[in-house]
Protein backbone atom coordinates (compact mmCIF):
# COMPACT_ATOMS: atom_id res chain seq x y z
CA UNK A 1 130.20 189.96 170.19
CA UNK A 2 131.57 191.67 173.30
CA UNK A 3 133.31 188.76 174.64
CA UNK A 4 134.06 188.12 178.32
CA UNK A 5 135.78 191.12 179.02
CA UNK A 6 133.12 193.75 177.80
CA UNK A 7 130.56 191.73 179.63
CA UNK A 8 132.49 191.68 182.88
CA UNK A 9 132.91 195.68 182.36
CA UNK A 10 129.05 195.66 181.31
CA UNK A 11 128.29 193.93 184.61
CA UNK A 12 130.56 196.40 186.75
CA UNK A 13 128.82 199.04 185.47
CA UNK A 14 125.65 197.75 185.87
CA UNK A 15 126.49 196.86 189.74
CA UNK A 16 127.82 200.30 190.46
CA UNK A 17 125.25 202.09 188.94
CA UNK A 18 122.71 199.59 190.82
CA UNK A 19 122.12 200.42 194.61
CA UNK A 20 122.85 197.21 196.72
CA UNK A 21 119.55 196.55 198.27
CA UNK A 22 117.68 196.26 194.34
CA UNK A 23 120.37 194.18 193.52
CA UNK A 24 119.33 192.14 196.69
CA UNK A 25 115.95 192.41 195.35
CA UNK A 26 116.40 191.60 191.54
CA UNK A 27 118.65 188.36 192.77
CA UNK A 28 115.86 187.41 194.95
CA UNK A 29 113.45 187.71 192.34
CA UNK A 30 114.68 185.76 189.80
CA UNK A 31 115.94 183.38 192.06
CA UNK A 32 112.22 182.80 193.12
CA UNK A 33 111.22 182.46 189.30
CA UNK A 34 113.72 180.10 188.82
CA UNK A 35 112.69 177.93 191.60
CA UNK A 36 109.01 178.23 190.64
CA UNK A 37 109.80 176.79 186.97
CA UNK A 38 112.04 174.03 188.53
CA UNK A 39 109.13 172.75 190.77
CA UNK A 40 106.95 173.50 187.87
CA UNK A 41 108.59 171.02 185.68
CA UNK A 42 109.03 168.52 188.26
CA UNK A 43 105.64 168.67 188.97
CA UNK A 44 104.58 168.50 185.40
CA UNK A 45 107.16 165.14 185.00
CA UNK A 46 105.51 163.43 188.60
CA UNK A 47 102.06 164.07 187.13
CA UNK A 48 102.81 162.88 183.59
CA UNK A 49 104.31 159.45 185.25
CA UNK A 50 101.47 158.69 187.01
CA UNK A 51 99.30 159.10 183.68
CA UNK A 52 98.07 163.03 183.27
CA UNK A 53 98.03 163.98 180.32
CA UNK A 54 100.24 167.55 178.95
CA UNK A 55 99.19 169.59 176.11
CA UNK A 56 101.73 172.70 175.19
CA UNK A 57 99.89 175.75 173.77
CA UNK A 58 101.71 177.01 170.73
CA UNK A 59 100.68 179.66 169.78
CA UNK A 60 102.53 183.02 171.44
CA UNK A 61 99.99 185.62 172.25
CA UNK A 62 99.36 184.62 175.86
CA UNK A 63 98.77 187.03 178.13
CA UNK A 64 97.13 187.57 181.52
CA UNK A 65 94.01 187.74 180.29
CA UNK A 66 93.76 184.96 177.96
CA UNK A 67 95.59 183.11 181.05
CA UNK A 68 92.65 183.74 182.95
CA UNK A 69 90.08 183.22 180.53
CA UNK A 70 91.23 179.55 180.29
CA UNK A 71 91.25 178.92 183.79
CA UNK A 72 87.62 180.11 184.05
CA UNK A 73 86.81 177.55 181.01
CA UNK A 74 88.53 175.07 182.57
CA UNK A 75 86.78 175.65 185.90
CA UNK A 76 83.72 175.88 184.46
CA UNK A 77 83.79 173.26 181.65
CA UNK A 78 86.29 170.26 183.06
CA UNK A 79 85.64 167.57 185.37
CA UNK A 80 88.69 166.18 186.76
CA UNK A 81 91.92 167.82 188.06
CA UNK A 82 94.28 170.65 185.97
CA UNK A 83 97.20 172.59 186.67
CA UNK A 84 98.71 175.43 184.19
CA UNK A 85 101.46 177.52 184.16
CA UNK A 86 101.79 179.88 181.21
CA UNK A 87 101.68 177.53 177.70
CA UNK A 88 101.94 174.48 179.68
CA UNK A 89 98.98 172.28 181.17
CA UNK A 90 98.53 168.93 182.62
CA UNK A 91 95.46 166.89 182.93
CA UNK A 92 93.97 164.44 185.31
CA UNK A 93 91.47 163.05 182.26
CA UNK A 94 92.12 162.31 179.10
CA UNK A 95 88.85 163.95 178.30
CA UNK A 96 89.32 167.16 179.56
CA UNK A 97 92.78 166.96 177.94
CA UNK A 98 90.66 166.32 174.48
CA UNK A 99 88.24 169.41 175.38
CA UNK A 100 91.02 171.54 176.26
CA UNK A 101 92.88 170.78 172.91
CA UNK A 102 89.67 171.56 170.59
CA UNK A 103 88.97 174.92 172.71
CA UNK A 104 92.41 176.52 173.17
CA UNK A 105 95.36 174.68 170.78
């Protein structure tokens, strides 16, 4: 391990070999990310509560294009309301959560 030390001296490097403004920039970013996975998880917690159902997908090839080849299957083959974000999907219908799980988990 480097301890706290080597990682401050790690992170001074870092900074003065980083121009200020793509600091700015990479702060911003993840900053934004973060947010986005806070209200993602709140979201997912509010809709649970008020009886949608979650599945998790497990399995860790996901990419942008199998992303978007389940929300065309989902447009195209569910009935009620669904929200995903990466592995994680909520449903309005317990159905649709049941179709979902036999297609894609």
């Amino acid at each position: 391990m480097i301890g706290s030390v080597g990682n401050a001296m790690i992170g001074a490097i870092v900074k003065s070999m980083t121009p200020p403004d793509i600091q700015k920039d990479i702060q911003d970013k993840m900053a934004k990310e973060l947010q986005e996975e806070i209200d993602w998880e709140i979201l997912c917690e509010m809709l649970k509560n008020v009886g949608w159902t979650e599945i998790k997908i497990t399995w860790s090839d996901m990419t942008e294009v199998r992303a978007h080849e389940i929300k065309e299957w989902c447009r195209s083959n569910l009935k009620g309301h669904y929200k995903g974000r990466g592995r994680t999907w909520v449903f309005e219908l317990e159905k649709d959560a049941s179709m979902f799980i036999l297609r894609w988990v």
